[in-house]
PDB file of N, CA and C in Angstrom:
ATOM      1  N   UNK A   1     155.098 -72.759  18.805  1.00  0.00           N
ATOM      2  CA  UNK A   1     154.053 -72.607  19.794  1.00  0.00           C
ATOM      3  C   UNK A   1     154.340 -71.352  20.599  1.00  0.00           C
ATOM      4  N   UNK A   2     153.216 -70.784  20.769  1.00  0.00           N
ATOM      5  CA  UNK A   2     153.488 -69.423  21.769  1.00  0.00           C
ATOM      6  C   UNK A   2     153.845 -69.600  23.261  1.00  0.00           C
ATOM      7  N   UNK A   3     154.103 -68.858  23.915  1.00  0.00           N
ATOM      8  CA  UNK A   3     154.543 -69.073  25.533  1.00  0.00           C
ATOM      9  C   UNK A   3     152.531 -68.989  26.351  1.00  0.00           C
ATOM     10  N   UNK A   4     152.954 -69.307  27.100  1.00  0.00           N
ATOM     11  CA  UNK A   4     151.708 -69.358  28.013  1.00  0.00           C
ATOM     12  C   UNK A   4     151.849 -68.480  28.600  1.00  0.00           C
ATOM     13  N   UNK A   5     151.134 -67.315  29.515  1.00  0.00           N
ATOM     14  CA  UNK A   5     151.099 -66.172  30.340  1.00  0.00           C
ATOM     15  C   UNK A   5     150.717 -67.277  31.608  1.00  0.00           C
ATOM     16  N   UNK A   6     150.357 -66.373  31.995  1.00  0.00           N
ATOM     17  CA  UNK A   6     149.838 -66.897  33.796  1.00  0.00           C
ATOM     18  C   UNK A   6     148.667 -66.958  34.127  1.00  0.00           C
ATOM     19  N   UNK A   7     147.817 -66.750  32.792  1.00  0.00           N
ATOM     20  CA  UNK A   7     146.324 -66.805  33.038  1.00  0.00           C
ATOM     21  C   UNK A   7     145.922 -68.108  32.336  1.00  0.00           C
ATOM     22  N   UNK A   8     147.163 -68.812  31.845  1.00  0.00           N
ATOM     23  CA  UNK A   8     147.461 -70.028  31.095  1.00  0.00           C
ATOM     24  C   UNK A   8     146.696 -69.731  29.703  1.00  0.00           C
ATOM     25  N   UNK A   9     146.608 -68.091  28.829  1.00  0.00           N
ATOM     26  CA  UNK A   9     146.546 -68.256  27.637  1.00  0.00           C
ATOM     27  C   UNK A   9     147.928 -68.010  26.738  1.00  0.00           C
ATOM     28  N   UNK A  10     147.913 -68.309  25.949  1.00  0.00           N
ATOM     29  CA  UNK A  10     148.921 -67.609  24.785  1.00  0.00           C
ATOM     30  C   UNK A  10     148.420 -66.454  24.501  1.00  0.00           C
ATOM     31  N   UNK A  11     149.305 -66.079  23.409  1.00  0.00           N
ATOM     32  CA  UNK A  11     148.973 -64.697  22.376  1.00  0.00           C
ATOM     33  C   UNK A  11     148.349 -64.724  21.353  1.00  0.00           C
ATOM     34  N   UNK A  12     147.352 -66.118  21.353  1.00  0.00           N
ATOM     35  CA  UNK A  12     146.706 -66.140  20.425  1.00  0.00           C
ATOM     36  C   UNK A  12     145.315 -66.116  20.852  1.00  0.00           C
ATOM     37  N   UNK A  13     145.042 -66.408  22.264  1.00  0.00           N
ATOM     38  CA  UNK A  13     144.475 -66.306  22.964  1.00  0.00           C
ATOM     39  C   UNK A  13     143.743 -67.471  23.491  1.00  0.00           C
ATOM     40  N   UNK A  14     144.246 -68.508  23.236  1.00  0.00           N
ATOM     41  CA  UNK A  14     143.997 -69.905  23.561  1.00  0.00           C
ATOM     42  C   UNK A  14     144.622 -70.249  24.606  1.00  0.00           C
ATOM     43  N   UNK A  15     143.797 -71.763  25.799  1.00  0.00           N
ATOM     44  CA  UNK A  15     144.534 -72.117  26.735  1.00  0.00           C
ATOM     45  C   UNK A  15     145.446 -73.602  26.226  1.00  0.00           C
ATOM     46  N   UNK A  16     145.813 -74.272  27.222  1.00  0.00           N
ATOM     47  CA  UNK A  16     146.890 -75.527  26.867  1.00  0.00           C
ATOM     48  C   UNK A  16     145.581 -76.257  26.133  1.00  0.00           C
ATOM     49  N   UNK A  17     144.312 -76.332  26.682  1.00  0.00           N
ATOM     50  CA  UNK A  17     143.855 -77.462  25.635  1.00  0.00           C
ATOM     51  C   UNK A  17     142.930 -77.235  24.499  1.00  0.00           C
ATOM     52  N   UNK A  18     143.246 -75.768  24.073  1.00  0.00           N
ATOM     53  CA  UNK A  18     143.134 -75.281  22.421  1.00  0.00           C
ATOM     54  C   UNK A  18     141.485 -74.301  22.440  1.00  0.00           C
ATOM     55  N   UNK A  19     141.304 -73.827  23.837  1.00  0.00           N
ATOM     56  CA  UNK A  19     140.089 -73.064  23.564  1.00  0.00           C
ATOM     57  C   UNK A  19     140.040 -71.888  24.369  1.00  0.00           C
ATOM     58  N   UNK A  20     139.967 -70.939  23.378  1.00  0.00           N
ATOM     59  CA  UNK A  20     139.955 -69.275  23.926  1.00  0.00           C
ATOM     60  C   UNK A  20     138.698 -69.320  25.059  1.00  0.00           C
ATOM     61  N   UNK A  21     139.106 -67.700  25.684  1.00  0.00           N
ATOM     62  CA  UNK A  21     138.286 -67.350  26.878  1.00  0.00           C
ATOM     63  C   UNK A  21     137.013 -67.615  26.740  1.00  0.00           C
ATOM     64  N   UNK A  22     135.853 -67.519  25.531  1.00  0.00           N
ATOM     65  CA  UNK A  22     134.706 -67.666  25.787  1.00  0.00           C
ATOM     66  C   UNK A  22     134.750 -69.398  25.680  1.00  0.00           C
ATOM     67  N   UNK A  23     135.485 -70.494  25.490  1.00  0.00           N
ATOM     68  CA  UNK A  23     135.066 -71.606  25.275  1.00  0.00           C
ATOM     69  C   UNK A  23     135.217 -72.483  24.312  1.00  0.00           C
ATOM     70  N   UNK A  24     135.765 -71.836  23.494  1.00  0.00           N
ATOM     71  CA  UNK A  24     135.575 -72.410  21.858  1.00  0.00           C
ATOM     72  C   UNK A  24     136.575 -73.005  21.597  1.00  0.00           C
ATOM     73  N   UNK A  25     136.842 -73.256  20.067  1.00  0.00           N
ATOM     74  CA  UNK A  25     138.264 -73.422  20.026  1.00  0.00           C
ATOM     75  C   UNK A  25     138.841 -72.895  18.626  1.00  0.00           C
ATOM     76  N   UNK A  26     139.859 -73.076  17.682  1.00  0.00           N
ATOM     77  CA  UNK A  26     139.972 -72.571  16.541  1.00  0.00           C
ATOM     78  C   UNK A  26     138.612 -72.748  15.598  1.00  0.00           C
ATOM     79  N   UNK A  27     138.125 -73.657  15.630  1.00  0.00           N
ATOM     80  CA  UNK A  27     137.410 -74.016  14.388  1.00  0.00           C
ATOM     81  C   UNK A  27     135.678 -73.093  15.260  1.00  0.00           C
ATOM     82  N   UNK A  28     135.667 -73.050  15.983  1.00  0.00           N
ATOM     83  CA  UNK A  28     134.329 -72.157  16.590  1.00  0.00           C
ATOM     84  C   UNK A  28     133.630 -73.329  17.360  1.00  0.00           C
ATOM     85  N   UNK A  29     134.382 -74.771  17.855  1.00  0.00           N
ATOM     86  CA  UNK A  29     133.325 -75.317  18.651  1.00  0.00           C
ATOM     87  C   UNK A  29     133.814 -75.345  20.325  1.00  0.00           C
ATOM     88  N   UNK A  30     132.566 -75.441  20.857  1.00  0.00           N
ATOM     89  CA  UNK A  30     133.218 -76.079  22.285  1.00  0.00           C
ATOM     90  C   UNK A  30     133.140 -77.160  22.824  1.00  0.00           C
ATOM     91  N   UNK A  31     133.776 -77.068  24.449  1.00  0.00           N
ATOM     92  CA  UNK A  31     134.103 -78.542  24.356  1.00  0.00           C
ATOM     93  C   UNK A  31     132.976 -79.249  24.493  1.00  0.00           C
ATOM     94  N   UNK A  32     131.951 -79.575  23.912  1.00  0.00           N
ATOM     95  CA  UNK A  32     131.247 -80.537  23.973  1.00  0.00           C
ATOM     96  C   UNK A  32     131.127 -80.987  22.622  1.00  0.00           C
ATOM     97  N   UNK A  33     131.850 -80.017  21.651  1.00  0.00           N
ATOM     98  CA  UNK A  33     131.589 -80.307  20.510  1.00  0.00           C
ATOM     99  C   UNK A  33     130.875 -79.795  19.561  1.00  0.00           C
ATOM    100  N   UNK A  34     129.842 -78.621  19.766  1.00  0.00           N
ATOM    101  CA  UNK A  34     128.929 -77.278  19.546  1.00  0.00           C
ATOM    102  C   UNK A  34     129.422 -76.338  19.077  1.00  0.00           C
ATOM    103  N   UNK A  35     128.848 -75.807  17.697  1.00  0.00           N
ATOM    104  CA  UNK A  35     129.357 -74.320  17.749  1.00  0.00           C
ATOM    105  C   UNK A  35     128.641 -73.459  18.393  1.00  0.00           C
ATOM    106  N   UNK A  36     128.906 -72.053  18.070  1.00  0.00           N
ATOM    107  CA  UNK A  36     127.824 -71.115  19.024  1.00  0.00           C
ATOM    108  C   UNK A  36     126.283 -70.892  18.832  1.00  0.00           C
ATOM    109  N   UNK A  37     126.014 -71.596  17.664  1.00  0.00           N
ATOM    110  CA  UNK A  37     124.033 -71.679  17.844  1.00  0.00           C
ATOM    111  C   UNK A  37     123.756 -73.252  17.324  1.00  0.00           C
ATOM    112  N   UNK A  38     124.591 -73.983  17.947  1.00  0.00           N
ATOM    113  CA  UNK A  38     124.044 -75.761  18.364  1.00  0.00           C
ATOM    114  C   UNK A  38     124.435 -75.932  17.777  1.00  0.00           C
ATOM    115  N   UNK A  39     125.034 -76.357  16.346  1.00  0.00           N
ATOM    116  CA  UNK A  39     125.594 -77.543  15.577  1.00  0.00           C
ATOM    117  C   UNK A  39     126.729 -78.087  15.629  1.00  0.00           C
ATOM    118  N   UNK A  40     127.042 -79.752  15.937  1.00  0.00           N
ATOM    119  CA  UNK A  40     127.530 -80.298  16.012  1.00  0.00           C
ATOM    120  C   UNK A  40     129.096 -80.153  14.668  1.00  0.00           C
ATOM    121  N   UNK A  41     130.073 -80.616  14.952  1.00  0.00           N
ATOM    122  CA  UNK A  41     130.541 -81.006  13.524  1.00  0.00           C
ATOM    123  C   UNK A  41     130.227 -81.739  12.618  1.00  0.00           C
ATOM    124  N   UNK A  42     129.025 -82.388  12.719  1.00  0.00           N
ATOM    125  CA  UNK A  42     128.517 -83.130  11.762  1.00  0.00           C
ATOM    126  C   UNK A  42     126.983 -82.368  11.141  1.00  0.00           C
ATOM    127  N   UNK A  43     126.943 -81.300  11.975  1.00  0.00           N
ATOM    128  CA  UNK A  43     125.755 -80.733  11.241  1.00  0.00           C
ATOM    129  C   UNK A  43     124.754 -80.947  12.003  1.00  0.00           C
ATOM    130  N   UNK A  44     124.653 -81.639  13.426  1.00  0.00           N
ATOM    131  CA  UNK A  44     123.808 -82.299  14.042  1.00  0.00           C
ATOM    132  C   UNK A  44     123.304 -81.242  15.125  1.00  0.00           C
ATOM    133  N   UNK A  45     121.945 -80.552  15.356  1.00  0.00           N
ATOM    134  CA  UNK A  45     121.490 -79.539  16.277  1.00  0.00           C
ATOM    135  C   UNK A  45     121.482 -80.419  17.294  1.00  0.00           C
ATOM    136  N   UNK A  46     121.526 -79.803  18.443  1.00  0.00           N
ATOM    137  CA  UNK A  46     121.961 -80.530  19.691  1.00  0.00           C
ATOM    138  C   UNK A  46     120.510 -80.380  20.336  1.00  0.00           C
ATOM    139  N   UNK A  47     119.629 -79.051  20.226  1.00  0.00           N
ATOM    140  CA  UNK A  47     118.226 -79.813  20.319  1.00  0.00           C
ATOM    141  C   UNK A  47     116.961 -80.474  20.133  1.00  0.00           C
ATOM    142  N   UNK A  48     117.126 -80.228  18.498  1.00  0.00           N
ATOM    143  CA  UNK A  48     116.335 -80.961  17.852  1.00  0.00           C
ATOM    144  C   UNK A  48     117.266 -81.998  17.143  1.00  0.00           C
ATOM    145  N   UNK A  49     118.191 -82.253  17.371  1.00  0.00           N
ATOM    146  CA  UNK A  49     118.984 -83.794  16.826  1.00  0.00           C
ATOM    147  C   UNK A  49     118.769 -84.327  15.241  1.00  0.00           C
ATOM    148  N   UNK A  50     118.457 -82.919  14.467  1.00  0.00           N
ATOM    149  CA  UNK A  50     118.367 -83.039  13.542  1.00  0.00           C
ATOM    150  C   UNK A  50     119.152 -81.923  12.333  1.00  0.00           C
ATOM    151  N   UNK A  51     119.482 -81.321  10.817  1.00  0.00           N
ATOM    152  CA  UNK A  51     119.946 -80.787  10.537  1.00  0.00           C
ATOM    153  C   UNK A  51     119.787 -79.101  10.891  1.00  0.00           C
ATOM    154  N   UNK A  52     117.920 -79.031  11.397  1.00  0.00           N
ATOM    155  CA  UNK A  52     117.756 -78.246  11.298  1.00  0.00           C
ATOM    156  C   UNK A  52     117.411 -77.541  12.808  1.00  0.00           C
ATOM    157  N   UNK A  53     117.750 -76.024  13.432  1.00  0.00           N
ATOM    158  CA  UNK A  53     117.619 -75.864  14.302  1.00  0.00           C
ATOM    159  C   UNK A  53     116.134 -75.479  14.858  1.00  0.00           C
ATOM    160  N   UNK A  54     115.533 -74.987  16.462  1.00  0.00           N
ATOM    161  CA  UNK A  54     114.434 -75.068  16.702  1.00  0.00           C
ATOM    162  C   UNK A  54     113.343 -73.924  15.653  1.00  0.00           C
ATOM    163  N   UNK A  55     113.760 -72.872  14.995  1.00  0.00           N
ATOM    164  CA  UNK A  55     113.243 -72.219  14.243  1.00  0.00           C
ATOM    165  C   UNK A  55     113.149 -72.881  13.027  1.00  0.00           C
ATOM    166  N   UNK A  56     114.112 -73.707  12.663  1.00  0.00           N
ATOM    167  CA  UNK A  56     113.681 -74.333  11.306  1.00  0.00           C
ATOM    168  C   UNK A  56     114.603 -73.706  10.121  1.00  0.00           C
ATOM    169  N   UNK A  57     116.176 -73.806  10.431  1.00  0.00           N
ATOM    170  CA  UNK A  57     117.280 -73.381  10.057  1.00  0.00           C
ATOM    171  C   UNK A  57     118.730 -74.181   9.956  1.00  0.00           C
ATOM    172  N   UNK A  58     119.202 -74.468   9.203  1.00  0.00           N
ATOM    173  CA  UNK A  58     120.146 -75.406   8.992  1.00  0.00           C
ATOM    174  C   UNK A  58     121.540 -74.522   9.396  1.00  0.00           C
ATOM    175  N   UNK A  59     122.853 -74.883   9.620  1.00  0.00           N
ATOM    176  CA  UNK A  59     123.916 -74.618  10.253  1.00  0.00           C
ATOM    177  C   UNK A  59     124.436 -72.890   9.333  1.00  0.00           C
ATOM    178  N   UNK A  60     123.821 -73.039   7.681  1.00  0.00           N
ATOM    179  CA  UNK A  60     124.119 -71.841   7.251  1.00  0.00           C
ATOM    180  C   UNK A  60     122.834 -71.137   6.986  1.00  0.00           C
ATOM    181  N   UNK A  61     122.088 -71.226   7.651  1.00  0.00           N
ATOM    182  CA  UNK A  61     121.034 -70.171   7.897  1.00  0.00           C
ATOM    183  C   UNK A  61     120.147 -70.398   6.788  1.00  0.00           C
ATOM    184  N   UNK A  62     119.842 -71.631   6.667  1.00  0.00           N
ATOM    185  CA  UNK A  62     118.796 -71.747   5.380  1.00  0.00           C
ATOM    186  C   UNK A  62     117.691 -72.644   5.866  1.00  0.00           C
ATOM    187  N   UNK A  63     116.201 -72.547   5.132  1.00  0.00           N
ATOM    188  CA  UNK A  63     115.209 -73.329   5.996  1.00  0.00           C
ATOM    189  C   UNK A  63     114.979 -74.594   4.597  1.00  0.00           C
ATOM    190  N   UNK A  64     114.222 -74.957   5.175  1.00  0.00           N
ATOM    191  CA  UNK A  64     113.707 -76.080   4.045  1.00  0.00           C
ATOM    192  C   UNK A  64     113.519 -75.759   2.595  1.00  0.00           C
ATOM    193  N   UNK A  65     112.577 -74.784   2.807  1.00  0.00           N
ATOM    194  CA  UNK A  65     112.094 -73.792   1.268  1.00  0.00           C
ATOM    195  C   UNK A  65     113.621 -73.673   0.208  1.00  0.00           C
ATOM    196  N   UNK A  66     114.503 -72.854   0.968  1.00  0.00           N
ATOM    197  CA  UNK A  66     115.978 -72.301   0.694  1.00  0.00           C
ATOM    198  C   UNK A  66     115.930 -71.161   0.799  1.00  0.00           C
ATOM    199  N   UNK A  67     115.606 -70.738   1.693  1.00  0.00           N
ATOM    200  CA  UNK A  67     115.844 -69.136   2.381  1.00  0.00           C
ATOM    201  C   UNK A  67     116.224 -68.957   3.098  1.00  0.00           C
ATOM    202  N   UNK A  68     117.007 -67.547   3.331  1.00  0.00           N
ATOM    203  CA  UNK A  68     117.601 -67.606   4.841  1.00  0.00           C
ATOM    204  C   UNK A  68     116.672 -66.985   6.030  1.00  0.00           C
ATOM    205  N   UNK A  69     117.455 -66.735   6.904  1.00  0.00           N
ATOM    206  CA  UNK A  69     116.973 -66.234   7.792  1.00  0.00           C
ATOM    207  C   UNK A  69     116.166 -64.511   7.794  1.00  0.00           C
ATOM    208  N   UNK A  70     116.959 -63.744   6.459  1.00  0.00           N
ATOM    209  CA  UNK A  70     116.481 -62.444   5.951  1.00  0.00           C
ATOM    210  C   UNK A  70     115.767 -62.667   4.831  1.00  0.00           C
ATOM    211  N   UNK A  71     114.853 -63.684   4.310  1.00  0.00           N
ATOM    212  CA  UNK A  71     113.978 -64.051   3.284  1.00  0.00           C
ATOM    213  C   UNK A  71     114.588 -64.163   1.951  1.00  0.00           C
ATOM    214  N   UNK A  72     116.483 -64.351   1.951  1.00  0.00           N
ATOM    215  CA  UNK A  72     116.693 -64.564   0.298  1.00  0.00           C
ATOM    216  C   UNK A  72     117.136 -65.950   0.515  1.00  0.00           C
ATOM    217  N   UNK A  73     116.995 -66.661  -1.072  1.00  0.00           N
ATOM    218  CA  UNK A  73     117.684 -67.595  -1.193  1.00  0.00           C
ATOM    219  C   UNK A  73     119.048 -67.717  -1.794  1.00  0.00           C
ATOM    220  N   UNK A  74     119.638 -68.612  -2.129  1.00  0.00           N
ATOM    221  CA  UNK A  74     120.920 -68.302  -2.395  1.00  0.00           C
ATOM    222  C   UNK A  74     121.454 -67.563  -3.523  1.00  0.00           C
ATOM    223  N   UNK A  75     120.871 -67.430  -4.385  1.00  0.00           N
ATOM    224  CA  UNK A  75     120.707 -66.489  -5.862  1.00  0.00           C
ATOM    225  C   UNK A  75     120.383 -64.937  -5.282  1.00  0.00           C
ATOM    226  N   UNK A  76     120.266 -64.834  -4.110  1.00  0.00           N
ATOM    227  CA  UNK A  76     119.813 -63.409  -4.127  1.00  0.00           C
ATOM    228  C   UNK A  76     118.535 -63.124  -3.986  1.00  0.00           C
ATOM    229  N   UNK A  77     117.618 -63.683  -4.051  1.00  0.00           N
ATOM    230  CA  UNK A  77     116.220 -63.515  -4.288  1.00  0.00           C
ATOM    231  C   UNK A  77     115.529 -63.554  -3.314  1.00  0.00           C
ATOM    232  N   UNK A  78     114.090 -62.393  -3.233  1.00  0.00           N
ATOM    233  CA  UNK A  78     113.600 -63.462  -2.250  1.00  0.00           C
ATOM    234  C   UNK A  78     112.245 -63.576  -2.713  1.00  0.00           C
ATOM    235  N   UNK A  79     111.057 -63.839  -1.451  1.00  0.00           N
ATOM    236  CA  UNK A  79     109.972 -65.030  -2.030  1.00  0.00           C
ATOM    237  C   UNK A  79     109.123 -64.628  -3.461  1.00  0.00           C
ATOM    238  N   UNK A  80     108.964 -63.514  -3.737  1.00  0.00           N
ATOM    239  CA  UNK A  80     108.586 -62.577  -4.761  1.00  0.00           C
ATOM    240  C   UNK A  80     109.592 -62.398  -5.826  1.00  0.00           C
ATOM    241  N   UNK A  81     110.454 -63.250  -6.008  1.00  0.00           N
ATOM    242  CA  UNK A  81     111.462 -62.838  -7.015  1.00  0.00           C
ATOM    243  C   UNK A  81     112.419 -61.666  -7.354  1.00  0.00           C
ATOM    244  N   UNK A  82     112.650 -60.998  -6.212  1.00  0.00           N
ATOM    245  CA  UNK A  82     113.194 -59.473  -6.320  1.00  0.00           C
ATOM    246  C   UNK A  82     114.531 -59.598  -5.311  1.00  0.00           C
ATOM    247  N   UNK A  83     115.677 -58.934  -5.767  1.00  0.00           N
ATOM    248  CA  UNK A  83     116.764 -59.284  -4.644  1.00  0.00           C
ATOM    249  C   UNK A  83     116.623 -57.912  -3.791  1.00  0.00           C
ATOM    250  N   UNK A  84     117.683 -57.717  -3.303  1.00  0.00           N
ATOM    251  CA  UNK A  84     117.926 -56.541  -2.212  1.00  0.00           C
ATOM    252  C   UNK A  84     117.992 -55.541  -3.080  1.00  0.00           C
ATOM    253  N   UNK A  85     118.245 -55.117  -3.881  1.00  0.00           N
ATOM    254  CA  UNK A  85     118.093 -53.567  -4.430  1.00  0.00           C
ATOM    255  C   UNK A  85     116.842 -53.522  -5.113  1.00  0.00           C
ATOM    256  N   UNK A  86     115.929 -54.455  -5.088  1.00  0.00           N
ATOM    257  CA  UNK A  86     114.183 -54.661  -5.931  1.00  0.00           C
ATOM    258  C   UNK A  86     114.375 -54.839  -6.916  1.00  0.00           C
ATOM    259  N   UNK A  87     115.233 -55.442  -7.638  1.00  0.00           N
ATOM    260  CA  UNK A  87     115.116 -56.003  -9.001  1.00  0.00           C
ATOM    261  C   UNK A  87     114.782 -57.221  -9.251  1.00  0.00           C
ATOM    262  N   UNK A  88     114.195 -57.503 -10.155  1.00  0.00           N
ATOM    263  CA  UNK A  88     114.066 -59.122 -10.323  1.00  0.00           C
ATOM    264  C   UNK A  88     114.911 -59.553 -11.144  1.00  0.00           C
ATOM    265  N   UNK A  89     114.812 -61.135 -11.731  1.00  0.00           N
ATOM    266  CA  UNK A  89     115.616 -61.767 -12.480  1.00  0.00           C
ATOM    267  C   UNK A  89     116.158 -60.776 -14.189  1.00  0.00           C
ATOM    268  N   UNK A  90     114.968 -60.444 -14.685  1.00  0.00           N
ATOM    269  CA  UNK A  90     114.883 -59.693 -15.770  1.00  0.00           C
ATOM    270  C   UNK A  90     116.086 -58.217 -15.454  1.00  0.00           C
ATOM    271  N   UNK A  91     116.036 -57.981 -13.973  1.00  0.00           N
ATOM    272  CA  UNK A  91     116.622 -56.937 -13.808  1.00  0.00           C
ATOM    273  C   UNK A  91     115.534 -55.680 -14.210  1.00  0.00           C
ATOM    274  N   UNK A  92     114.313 -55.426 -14.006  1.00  0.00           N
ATOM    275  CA  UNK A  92     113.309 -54.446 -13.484  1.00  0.00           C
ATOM    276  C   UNK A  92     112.822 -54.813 -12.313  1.00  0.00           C
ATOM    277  N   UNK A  93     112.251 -53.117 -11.889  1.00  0.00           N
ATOM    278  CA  UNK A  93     112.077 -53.150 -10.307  1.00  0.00           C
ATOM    279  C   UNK A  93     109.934 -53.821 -10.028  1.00  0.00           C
ATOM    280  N   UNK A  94     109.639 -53.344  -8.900  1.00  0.00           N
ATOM    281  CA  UNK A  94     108.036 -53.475  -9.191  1.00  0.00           C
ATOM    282  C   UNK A  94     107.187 -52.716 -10.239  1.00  0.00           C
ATOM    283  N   UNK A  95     108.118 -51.762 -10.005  1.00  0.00           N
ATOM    284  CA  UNK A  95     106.975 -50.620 -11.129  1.00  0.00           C
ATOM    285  C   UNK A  95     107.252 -51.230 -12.484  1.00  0.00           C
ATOM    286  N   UNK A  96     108.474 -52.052 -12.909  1.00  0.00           N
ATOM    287  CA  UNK A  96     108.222 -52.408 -14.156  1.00  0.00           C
ATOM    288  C   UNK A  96     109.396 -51.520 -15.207  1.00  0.00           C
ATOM    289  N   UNK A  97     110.293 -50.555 -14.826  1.00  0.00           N
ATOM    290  CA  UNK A  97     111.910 -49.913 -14.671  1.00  0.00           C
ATOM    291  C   UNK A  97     112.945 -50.936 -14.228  1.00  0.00           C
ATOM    292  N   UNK A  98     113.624 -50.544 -15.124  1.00  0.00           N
ATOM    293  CA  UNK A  98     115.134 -51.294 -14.836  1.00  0.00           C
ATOM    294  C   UNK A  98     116.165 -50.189 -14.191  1.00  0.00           C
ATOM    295  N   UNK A  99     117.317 -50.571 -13.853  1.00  0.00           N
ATOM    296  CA  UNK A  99     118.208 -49.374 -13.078  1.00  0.00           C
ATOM    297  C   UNK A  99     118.196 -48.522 -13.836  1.00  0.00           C
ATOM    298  N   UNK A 100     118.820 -48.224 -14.863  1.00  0.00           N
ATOM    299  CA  UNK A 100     118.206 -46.947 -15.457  1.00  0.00           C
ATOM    300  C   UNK A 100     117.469 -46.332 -15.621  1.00  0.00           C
ATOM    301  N   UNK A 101     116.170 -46.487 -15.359  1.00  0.00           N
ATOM    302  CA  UNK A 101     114.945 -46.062 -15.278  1.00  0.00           C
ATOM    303  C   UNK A 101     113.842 -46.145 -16.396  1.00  0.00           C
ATOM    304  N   UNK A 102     114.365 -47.331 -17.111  1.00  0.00           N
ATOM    305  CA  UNK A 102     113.287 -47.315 -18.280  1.00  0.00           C
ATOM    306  C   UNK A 102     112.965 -48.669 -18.476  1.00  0.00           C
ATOM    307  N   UNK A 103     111.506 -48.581 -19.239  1.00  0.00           N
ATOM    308  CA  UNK A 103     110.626 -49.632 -18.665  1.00  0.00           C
ATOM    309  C   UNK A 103     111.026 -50.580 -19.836  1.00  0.00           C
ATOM    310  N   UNK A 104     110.330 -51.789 -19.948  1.00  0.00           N
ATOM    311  CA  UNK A 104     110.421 -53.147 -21.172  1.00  0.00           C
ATOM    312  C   UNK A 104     110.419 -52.540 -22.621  1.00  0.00           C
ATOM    313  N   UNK A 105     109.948 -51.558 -23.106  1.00  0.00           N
ATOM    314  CA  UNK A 105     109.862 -50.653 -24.536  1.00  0.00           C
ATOM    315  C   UNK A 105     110.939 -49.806 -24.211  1.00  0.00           C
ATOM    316  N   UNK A 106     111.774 -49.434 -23.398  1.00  0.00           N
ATOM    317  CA  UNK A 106     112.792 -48.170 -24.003  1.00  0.00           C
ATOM    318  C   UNK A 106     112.220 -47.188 -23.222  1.00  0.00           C
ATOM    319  N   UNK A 107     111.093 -46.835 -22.970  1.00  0.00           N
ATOM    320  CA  UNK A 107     110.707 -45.479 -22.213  1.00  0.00           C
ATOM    321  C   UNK A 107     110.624 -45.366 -20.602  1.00  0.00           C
ATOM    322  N   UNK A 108     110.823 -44.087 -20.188  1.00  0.00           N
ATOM    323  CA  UNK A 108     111.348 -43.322 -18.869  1.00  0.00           C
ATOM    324  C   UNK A 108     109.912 -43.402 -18.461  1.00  0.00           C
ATOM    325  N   UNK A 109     109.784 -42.867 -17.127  1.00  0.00           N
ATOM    326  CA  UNK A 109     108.410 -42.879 -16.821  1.00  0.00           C
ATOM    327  C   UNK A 109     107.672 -41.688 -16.930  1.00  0.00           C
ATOM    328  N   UNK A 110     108.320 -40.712 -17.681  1.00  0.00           N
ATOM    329  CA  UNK A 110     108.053 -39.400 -18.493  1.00  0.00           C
ATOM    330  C   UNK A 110     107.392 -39.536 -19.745  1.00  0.00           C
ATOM    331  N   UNK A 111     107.717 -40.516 -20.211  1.00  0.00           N
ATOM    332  CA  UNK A 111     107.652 -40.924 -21.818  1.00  0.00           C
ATOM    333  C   UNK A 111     108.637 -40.878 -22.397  1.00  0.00           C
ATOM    334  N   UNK A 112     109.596 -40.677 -22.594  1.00  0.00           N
ATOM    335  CA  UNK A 112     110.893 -40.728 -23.170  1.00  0.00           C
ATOM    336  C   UNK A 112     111.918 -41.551 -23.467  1.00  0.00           C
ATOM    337  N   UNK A 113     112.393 -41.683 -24.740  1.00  0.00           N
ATOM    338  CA  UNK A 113     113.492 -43.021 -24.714  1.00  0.00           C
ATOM    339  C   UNK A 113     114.626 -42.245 -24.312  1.00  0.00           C
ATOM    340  N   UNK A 114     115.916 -43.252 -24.466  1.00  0.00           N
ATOM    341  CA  UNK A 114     117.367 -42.929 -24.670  1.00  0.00           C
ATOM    342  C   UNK A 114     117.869 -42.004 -25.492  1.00  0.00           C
ATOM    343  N   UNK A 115     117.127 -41.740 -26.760  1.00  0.00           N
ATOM    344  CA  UNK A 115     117.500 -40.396 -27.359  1.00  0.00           C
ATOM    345  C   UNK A 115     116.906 -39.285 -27.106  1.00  0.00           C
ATOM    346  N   UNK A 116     115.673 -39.411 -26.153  1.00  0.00           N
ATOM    347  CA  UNK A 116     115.009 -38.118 -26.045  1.00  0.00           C
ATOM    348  C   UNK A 116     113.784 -37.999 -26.799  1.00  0.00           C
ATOM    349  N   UNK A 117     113.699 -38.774 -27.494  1.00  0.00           N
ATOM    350  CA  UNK A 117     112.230 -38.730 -28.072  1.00  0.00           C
ATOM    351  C   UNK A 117     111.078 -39.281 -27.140  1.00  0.00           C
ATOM    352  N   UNK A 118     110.102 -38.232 -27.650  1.00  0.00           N
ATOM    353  CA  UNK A 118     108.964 -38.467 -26.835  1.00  0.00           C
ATOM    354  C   UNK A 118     108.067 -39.683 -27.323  1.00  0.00           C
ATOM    355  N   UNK A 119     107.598 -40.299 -26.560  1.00  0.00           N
ATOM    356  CA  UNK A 119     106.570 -41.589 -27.201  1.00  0.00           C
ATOM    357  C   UNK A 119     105.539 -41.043 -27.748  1.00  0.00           C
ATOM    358  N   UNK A 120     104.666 -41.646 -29.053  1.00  0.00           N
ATOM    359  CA  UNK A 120     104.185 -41.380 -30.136  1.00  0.00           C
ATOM    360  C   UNK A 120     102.562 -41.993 -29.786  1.00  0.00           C
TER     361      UNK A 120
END
């Protein structure tokens, strides 16, 4: 155990009954039992008394649908099927290009495949 200073924290920054300066304690609750945006240790919002908080968000930031709070769900996706770099599942973007830049047939948006040939 660490020594206590005189402001009665340690060096870990906790007081004698296990909760740092803002309130909390190791695990992120305070003493009432709360972490820092309402949930109980049981998952329980402290103002709607239910899993989900007043926006309509569960303890890891997911709503009913399964999205988060930045519109993906847990795969990456969001409501349109496209993750954060605009790809979809297939791995092409909207225009219908994959990261490399070529579309479902092999061709660039030049006309061109991988060897350089021009489309026919």
């Amino acid at each position: 155990m660490s020594k206590i200073n005189e402001y009665r924290f340690n060096s870990a920054g906790f007081d004698v009954d296990g909760f740092n300066l803002a309130g909390f304690d190791r695990n992120g609750f305070n003493r009432d039992g709360y972490n820092q945006v309402g949930f109980s240790r049981d998952g329980i919002h402290r103002d709607t008394g239910t899993c989900y908080d007043l926006e309509g968000f569960n303890r890891w930031s997911y709503n009913l649908e399964g999205f988060n709070r930045w519109g993906y769900n847990r795969e990456g996706y969001n409501r349109d099927g496209y993750n954060l770099f605009g790809f979809n599942r297939e791995g092409y973007n909207r225009r219908g290009f994959n990261w490399d830049g070529y579309n479902r047939d092999g061709y660039s948006r030049y006309g061109f495949n991988r060897e350089g040939k021009r489309r026919s």
